[in-house]
PDB file of N, CA and C in Angstrom:
ATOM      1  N   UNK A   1      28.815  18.925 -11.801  1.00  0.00           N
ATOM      2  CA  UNK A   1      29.833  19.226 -10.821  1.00  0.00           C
ATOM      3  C   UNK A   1      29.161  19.464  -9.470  1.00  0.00           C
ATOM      4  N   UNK A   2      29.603  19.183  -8.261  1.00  0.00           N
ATOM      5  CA  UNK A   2      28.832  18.956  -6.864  1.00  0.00           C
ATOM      6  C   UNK A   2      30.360  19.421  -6.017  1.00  0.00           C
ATOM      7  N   UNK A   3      30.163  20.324  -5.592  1.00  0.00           N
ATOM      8  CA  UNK A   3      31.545  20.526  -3.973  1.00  0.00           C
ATOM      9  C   UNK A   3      30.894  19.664  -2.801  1.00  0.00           C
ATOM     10  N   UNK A   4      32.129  19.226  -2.568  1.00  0.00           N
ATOM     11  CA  UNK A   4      31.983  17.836  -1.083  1.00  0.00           C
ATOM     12  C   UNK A   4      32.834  18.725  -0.679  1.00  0.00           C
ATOM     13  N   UNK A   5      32.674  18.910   0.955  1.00  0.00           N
ATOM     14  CA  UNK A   5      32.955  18.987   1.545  1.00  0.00           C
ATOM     15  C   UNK A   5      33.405  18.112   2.981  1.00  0.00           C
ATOM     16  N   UNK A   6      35.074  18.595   4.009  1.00  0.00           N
ATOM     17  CA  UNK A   6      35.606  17.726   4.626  1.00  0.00           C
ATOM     18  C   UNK A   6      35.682  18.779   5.906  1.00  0.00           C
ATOM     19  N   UNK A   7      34.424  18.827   6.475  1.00  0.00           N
ATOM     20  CA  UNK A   7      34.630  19.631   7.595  1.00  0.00           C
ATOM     21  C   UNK A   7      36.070  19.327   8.301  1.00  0.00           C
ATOM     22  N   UNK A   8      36.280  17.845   8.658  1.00  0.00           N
ATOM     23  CA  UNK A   8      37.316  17.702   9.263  1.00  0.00           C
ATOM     24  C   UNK A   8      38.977  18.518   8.987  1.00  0.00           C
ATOM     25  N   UNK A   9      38.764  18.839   7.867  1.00  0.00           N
ATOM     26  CA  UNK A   9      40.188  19.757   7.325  1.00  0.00           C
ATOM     27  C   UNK A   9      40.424  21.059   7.723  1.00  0.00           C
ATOM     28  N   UNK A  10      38.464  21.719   7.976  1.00  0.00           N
ATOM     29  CA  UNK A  10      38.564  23.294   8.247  1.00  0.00           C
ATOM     30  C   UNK A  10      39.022  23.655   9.248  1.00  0.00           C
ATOM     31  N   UNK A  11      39.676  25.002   9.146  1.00  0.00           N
ATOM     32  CA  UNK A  11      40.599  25.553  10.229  1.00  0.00           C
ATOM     33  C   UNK A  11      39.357  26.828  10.324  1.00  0.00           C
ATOM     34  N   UNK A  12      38.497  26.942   9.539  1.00  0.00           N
ATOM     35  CA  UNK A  12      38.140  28.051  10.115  1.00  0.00           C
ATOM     36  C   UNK A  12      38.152  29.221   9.894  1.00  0.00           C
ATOM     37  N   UNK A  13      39.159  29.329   8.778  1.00  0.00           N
ATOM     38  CA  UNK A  13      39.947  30.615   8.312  1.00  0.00           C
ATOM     39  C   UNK A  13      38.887  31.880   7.573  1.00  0.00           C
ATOM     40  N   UNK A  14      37.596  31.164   6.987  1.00  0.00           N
ATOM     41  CA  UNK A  14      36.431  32.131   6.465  1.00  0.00           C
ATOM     42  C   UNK A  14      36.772  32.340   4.632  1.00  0.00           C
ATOM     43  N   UNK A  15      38.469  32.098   4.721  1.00  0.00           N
ATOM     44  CA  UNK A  15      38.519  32.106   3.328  1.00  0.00           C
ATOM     45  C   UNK A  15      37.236  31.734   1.817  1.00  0.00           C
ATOM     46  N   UNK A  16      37.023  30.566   2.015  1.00  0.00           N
ATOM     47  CA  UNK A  16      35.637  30.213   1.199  1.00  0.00           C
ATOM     48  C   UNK A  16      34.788  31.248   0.936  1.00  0.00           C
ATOM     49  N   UNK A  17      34.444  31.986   2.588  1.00  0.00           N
ATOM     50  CA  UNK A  17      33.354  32.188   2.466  1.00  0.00           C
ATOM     51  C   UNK A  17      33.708  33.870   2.188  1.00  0.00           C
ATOM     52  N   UNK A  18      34.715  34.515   2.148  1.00  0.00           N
ATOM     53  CA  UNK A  18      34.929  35.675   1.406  1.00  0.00           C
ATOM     54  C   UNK A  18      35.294  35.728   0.149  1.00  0.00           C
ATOM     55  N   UNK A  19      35.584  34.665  -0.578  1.00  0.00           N
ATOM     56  CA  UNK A  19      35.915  34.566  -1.790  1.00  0.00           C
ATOM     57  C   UNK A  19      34.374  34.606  -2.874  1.00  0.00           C
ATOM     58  N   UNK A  20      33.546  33.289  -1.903  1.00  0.00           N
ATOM     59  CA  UNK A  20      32.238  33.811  -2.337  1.00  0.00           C
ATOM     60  C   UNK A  20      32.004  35.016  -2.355  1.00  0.00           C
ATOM     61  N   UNK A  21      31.560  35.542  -1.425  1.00  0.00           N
ATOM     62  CA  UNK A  21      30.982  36.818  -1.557  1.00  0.00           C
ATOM     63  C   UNK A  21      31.262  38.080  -2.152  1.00  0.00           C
ATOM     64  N   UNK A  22      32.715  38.296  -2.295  1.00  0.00           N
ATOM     65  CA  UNK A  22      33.258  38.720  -3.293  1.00  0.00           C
ATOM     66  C   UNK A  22      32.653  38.659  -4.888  1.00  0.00           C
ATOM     67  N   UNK A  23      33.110  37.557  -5.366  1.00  0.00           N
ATOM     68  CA  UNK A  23      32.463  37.080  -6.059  1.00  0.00           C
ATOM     69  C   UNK A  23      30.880  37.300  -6.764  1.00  0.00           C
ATOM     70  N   UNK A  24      29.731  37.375  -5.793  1.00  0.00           N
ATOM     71  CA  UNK A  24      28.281  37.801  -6.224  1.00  0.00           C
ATOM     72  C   UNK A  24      28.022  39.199  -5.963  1.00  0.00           C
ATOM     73  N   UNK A  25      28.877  39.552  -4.580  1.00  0.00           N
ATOM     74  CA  UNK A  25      28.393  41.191  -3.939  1.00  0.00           C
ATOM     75  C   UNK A  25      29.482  42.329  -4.763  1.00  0.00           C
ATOM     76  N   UNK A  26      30.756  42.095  -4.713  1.00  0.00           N
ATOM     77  CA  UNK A  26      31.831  42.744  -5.125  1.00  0.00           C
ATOM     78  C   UNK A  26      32.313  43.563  -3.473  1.00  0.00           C
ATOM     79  N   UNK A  27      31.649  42.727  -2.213  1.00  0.00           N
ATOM     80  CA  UNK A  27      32.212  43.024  -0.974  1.00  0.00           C
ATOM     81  C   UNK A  27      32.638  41.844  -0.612  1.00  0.00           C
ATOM     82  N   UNK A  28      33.363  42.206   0.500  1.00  0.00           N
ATOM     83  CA  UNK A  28      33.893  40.637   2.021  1.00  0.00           C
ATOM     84  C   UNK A  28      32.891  40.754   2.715  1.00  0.00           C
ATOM     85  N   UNK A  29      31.975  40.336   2.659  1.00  0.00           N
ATOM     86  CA  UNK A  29      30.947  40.098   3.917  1.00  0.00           C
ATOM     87  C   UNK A  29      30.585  38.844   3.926  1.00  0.00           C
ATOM     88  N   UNK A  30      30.696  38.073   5.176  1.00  0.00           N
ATOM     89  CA  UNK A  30      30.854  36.499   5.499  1.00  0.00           C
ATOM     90  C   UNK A  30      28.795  36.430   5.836  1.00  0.00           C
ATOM     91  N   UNK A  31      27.833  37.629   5.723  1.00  0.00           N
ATOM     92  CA  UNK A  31      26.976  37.330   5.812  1.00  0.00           C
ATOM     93  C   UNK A  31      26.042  37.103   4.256  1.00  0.00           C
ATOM     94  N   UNK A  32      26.848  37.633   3.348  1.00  0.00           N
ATOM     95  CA  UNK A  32      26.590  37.528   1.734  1.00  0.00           C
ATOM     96  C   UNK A  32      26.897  36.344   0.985  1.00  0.00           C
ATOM     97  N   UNK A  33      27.824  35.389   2.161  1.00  0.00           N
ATOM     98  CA  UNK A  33      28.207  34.321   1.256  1.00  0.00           C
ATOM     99  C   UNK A  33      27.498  32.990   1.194  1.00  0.00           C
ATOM    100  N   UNK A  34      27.492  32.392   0.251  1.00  0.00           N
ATOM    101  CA  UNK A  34      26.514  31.234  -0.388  1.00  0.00           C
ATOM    102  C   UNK A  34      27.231  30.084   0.501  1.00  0.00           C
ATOM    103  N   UNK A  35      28.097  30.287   1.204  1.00  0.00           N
ATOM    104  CA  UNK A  35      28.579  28.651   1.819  1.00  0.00           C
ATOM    105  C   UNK A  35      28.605  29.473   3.288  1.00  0.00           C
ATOM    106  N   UNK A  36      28.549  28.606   4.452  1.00  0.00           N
ATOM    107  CA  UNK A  36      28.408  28.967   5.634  1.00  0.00           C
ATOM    108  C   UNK A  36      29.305  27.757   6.701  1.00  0.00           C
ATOM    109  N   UNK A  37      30.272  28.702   7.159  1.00  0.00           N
ATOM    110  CA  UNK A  37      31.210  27.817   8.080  1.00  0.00           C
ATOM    111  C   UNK A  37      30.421  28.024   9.635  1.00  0.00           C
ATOM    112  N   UNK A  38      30.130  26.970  10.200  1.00  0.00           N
ATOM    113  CA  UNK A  38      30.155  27.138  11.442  1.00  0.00           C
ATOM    114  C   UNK A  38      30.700  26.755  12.815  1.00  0.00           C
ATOM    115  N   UNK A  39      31.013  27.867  13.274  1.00  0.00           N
ATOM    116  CA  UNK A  39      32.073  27.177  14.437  1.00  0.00           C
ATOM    117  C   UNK A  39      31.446  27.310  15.557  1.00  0.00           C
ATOM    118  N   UNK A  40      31.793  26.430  16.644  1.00  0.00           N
ATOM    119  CA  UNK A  40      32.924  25.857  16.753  1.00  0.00           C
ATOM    120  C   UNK A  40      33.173  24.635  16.294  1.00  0.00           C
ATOM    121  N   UNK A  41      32.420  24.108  15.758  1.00  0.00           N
ATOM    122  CA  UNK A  41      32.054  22.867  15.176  1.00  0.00           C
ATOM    123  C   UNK A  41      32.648  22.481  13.901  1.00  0.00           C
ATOM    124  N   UNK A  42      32.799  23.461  13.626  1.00  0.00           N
ATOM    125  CA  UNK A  42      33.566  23.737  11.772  1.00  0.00           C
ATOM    126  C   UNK A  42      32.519  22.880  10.936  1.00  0.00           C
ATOM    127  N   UNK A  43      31.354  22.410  10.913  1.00  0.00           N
ATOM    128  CA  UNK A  43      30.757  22.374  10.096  1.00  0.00           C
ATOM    129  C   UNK A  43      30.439  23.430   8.894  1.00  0.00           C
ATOM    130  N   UNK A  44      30.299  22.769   7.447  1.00  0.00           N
ATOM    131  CA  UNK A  44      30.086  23.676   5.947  1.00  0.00           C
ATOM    132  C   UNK A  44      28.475  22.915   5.509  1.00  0.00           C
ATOM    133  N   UNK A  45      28.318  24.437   5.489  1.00  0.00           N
ATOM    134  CA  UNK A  45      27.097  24.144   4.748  1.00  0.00           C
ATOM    135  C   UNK A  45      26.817  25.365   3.765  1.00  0.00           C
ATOM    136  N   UNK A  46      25.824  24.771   2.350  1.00  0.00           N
ATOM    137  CA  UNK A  46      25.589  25.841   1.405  1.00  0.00           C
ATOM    138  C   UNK A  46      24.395  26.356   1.119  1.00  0.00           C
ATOM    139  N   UNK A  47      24.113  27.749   1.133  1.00  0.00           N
ATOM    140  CA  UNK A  47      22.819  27.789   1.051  1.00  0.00           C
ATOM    141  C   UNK A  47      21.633  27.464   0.087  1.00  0.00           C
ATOM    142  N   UNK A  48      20.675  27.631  -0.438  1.00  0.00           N
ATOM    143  CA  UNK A  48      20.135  27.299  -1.805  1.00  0.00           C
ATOM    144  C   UNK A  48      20.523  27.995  -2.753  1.00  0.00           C
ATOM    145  N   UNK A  49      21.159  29.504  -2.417  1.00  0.00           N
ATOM    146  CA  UNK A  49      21.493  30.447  -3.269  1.00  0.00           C
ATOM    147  C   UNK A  49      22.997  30.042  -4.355  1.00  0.00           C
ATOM    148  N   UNK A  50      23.920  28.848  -3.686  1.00  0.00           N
ATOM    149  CA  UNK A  50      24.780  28.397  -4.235  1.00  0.00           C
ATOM    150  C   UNK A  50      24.462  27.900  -5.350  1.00  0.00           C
ATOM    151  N   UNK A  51      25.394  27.759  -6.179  1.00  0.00           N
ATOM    152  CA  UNK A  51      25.346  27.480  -7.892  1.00  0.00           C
ATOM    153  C   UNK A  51      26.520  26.097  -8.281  1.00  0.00           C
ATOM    154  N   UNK A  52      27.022  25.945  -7.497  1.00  0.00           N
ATOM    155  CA  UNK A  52      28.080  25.638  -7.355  1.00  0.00           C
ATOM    156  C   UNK A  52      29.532  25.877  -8.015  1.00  0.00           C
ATOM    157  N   UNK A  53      29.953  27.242  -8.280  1.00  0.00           N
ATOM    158  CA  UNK A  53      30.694  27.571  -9.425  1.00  0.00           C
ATOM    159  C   UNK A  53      32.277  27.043  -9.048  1.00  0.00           C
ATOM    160  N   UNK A  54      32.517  26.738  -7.317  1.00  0.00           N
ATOM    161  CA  UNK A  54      34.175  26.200  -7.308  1.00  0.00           C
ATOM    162  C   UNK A  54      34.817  27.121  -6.503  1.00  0.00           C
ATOM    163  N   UNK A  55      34.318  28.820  -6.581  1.00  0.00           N
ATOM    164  CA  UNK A  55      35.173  29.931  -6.218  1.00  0.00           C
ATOM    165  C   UNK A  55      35.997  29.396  -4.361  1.00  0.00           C
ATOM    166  N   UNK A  56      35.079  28.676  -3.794  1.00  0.00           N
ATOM    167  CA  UNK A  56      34.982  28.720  -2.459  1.00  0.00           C
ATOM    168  C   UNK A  56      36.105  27.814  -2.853  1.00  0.00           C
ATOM    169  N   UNK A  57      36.215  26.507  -3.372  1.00  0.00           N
ATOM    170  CA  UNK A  57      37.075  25.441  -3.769  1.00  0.00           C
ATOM    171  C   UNK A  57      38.469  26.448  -3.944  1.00  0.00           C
ATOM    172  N   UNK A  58      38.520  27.247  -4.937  1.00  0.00           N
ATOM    173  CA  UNK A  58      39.775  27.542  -5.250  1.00  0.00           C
ATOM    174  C   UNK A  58      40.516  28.202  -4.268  1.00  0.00           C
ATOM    175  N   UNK A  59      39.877  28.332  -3.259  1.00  0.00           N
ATOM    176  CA  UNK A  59      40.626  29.425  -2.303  1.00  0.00           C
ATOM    177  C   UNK A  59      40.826  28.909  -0.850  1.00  0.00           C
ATOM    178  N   UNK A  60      40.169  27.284  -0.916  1.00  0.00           N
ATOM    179  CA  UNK A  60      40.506  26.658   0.628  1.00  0.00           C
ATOM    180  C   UNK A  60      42.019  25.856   0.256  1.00  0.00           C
ATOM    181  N   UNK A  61      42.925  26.672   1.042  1.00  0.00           N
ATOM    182  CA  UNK A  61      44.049  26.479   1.286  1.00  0.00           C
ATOM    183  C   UNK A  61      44.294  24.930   1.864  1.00  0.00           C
ATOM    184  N   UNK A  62      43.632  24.755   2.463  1.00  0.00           N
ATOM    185  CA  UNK A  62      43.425  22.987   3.583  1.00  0.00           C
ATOM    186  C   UNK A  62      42.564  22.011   2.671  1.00  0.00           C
ATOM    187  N   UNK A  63      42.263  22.053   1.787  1.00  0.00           N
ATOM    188  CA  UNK A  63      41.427  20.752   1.196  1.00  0.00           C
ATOM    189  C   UNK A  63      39.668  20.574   1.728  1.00  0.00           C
ATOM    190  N   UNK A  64      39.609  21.269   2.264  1.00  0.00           N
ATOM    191  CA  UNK A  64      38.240  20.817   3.343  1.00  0.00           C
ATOM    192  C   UNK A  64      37.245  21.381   2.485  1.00  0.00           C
ATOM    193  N   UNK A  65      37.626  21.659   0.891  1.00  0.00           N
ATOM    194  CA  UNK A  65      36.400  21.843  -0.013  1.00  0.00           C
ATOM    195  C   UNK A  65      36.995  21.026  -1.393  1.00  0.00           C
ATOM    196  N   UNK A  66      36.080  20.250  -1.910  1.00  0.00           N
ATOM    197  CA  UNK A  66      36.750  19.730  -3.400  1.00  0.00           C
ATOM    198  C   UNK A  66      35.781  19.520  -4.270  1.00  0.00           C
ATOM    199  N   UNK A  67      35.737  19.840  -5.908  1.00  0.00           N
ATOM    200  CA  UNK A  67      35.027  19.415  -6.642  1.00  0.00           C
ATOM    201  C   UNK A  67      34.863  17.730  -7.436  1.00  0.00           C
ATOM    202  N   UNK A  68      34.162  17.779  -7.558  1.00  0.00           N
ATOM    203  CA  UNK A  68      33.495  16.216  -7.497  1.00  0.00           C
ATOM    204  C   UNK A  68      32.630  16.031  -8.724  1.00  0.00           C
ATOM    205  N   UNK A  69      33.475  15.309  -9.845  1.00  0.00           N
ATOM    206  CA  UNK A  69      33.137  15.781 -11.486  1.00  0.00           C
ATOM    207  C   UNK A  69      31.867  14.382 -11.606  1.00  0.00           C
TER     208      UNK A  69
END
């Protein structure tokens, strides 16, 4: 399993990236999380620490994350 990502979809919202972090820390901190939005550009990127488990997937409302079997 591999997440592709569609920068073009992101709004930006950080969702992904608090769902991660949640997830490994049991906090919201957008500096704990394994995927990294950057704006203004809305580029996604993941760090090495990612596993790829989906969490970020299940919670982008816009499509701009998908799993890829």
């Amino acid at each position: 399993m591999e997440i592709v990502s569609h920068p073009e979809k992101c709004t930006g919202c950080m969702r992904c990236m608090l769902a991660c972090s949640y997830t490994y820390t049991k906090k919201f901190s957008l500096s704990a999380a394994r995927i990294k939005i950057k704006l203004p550009e809305y580029t996604i990127e993941f760090t090495n620490d990612c596993n790829n488990c989906g969490k970020c997937v299940e919670h982008c409302f816009y499509g701009a994350l998908e799993v890829e079997k």
